[in-house]
C-alpha atoms as a PDB file:
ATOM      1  CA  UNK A   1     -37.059  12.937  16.127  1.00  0.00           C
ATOM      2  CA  UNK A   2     -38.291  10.948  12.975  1.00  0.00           C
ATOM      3  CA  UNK A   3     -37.521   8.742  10.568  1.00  0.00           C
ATOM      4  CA  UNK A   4     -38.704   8.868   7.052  1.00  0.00           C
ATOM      5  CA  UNK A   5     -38.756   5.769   4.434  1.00  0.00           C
ATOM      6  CA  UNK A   6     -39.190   6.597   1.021  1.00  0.00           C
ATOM      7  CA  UNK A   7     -38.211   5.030  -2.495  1.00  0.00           C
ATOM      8  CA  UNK A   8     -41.524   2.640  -2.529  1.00  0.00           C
ATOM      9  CA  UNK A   9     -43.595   2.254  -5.998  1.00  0.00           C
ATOM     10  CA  UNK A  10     -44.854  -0.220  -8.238  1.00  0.00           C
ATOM     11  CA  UNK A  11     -42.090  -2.213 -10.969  1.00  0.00           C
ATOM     12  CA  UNK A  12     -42.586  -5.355 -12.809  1.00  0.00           C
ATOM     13  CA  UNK A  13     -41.598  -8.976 -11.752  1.00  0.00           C
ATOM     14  CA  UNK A  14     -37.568  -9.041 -11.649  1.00  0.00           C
ATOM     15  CA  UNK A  15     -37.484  -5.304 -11.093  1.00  0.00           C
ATOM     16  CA  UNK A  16     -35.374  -2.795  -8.582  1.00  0.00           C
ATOM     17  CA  UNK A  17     -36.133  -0.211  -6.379  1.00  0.00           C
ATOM     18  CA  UNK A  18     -34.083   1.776  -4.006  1.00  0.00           C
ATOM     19  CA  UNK A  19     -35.315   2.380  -0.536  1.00  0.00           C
ATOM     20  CA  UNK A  20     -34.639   5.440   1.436  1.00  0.00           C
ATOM     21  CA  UNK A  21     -34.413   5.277   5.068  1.00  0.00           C
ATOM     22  CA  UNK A  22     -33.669   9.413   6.454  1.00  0.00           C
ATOM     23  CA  UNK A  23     -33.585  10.214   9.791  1.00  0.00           C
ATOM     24  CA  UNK A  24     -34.125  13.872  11.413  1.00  0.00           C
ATOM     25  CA  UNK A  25     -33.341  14.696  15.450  1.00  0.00           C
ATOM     26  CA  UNK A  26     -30.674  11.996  15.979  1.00  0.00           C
ATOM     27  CA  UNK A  27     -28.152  10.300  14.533  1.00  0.00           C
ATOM     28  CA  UNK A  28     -28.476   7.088  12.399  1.00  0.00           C
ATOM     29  CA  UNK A  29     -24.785   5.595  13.025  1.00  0.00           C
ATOM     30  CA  UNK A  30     -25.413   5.603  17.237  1.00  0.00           C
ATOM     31  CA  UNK A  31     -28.673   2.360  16.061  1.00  0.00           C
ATOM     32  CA  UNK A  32     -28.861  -0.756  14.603  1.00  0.00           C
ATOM     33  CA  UNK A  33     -31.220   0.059  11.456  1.00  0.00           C
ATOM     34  CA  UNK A  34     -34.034  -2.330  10.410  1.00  0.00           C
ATOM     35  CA  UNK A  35     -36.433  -3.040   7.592  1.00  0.00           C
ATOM     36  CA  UNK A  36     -39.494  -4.530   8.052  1.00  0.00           C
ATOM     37  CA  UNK A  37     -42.837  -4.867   5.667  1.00  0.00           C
ATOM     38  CA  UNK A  38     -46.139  -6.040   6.100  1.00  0.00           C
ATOM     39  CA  UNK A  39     -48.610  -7.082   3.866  1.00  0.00           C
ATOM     40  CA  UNK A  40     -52.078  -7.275   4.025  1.00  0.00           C
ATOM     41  CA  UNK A  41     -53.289 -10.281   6.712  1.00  0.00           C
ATOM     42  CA  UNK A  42     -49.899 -11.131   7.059  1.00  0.00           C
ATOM     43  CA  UNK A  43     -47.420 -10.639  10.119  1.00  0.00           C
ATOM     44  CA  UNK A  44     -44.955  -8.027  10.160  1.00  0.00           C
ATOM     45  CA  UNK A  45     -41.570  -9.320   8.686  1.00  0.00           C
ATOM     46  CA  UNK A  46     -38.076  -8.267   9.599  1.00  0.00           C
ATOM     47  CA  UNK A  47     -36.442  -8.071   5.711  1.00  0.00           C
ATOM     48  CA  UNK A  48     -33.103  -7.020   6.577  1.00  0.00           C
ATOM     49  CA  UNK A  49     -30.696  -4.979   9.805  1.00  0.00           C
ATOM     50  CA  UNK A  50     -27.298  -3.055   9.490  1.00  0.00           C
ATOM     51  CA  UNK A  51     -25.940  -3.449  13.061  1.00  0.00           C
ATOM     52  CA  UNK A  52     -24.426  -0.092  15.274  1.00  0.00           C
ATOM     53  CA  UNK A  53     -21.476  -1.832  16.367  1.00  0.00           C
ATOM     54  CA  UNK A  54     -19.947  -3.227  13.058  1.00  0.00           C
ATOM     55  CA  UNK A  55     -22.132  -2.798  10.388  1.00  0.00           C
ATOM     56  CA  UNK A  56     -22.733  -6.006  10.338  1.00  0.00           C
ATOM     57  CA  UNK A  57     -26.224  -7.308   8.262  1.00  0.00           C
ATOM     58  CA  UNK A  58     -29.395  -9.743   8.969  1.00  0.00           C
ATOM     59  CA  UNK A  59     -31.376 -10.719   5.488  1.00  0.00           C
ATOM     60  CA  UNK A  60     -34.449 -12.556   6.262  1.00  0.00           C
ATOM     61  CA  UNK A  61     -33.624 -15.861   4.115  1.00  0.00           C
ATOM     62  CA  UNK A  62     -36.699 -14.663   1.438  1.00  0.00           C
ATOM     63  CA  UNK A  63     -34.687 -12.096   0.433  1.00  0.00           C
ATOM     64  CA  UNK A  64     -30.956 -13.005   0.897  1.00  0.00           C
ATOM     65  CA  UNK A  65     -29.141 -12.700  -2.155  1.00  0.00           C
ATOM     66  CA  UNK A  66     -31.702 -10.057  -3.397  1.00  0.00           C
ATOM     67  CA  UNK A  67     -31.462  -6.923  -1.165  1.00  0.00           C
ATOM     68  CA  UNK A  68     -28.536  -5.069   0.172  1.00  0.00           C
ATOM     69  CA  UNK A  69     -28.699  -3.035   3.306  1.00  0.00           C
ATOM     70  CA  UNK A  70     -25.694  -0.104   3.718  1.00  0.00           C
ATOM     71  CA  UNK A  71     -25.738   3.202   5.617  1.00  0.00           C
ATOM     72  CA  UNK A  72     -24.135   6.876   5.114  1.00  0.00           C
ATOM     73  CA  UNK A  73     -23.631   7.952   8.599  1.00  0.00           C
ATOM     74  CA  UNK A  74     -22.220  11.469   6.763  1.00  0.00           C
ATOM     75  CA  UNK A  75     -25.767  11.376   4.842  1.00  0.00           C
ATOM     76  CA  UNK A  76     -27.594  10.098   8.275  1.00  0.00           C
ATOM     77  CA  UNK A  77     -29.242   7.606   6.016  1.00  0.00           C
ATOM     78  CA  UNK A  78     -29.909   4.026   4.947  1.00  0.00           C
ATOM     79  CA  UNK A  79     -31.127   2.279   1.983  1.00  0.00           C
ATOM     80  CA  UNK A  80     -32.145  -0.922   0.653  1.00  0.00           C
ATOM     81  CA  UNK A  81     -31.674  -1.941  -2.485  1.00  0.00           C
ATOM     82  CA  UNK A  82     -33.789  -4.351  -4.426  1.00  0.00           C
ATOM     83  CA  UNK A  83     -33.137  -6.562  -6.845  1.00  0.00           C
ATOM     84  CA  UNK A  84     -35.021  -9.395  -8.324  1.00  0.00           C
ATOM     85  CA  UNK A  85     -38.255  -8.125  -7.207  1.00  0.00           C
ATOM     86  CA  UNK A  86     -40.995 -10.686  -6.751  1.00  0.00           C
ATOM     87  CA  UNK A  87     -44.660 -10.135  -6.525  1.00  0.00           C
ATOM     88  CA  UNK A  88     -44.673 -12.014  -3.152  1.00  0.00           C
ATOM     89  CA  UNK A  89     -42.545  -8.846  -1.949  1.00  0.00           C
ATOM     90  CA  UNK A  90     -45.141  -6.566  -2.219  1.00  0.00           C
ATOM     91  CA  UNK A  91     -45.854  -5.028   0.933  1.00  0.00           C
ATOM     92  CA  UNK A  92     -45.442  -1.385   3.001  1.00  0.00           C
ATOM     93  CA  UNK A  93     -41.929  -1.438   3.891  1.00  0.00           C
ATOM     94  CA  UNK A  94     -40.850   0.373   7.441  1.00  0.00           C
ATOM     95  CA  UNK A  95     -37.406   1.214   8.772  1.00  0.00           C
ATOM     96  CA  UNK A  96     -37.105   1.546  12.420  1.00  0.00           C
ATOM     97  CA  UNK A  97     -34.138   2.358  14.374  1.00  0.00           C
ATOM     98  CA  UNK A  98     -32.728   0.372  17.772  1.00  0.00           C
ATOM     99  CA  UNK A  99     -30.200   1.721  20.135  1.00  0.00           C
ATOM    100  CA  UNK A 100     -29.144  -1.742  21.040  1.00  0.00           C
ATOM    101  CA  UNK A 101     -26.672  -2.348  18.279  1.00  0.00           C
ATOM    102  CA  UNK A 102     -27.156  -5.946  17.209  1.00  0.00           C
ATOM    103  CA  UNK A 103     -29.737  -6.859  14.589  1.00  0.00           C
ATOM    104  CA  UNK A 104     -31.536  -9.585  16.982  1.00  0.00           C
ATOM    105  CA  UNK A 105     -34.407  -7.420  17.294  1.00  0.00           C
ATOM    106  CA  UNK A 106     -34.833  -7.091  13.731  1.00  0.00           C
ATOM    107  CA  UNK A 107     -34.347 -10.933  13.205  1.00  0.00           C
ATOM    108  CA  UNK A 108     -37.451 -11.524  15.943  1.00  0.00           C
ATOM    109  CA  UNK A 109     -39.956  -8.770  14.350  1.00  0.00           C
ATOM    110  CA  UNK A 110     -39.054  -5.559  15.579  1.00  0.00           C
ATOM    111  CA  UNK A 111     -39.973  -5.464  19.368  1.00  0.00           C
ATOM    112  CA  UNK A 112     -38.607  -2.912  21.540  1.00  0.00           C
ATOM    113  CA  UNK A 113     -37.376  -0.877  18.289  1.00  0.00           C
ATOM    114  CA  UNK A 114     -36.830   2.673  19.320  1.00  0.00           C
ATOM    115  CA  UNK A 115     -38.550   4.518  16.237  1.00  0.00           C
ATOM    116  CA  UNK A 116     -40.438   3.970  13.133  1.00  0.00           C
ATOM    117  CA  UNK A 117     -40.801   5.644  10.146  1.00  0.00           C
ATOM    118  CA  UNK A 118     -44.138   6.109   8.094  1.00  0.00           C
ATOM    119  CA  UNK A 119     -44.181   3.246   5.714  1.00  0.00           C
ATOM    120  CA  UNK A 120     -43.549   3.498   2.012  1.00  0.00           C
ATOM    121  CA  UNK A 121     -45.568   1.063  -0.486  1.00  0.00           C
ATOM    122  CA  UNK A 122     -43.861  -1.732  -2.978  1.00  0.00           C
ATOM    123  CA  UNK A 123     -45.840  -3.410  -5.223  1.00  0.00           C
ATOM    124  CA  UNK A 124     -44.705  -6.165  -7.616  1.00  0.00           C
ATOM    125  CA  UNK A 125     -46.920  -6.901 -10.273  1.00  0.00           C
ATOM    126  CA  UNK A 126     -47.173  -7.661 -14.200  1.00  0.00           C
END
């Protein structure tokens, strides 16, 4: 069972970049998917959640209007898109998987999240 993000790199203020969320051992569609990042001495940040039951989504409000959250169940993948990219988004981005299928965990930090994938770096910078 893991999960693999991927997509991360460094772009210019007002940049994209795609993020990959794979998963290997179980199936994606069954869990609510969430992104998280974390930058240095800051607290771990839920940035966005694409429910199990109805595909419904959670965008932190920093980044609502900015990134879109969809999912491939034939793929078994995620992504996040990114748009608009501020240096204050810089960060290691996670995606983590939860069988409950709302996006409440995401929306509270990520406890009780099922798995996590190996972070993949975003920097923002000029």
């Amino acid at each position: 069972v893991q999960l693999q993000a991927s997509g991360g790199g460094s772009v210019q203020p007002g940049g994209s970049l795609r993020l990959s969320c794979a998963a290997s051992g179980f199936a994606l569609d069954y869990y609510a998917i969430g992104w998280f990042r974390q930058a240095p001495g800051k607290e771990r940040e839920g940035v966005s959640c694409i429910s199990s039951l109805d595909d419904s989504t959670y965008y932190a409000d920093s980044v609502k209007g900015r990134f879109t959250i969809s999912r491939d169940n034939t793929k078994n993948a995620v992504w996040l898109q990114m748009n608009s990219l501020k240096p204050e988004d810089t960060a290691v981005y996670y995606c983590a998987a939860d069988a409950r299928p709302s996006c409440k965990a995401t929306a509270e930090g990520g406890y009780g999240m099922d798995y996590w994938g190996k972070g993949t770096q975003v920097t923002v910078s000029s």
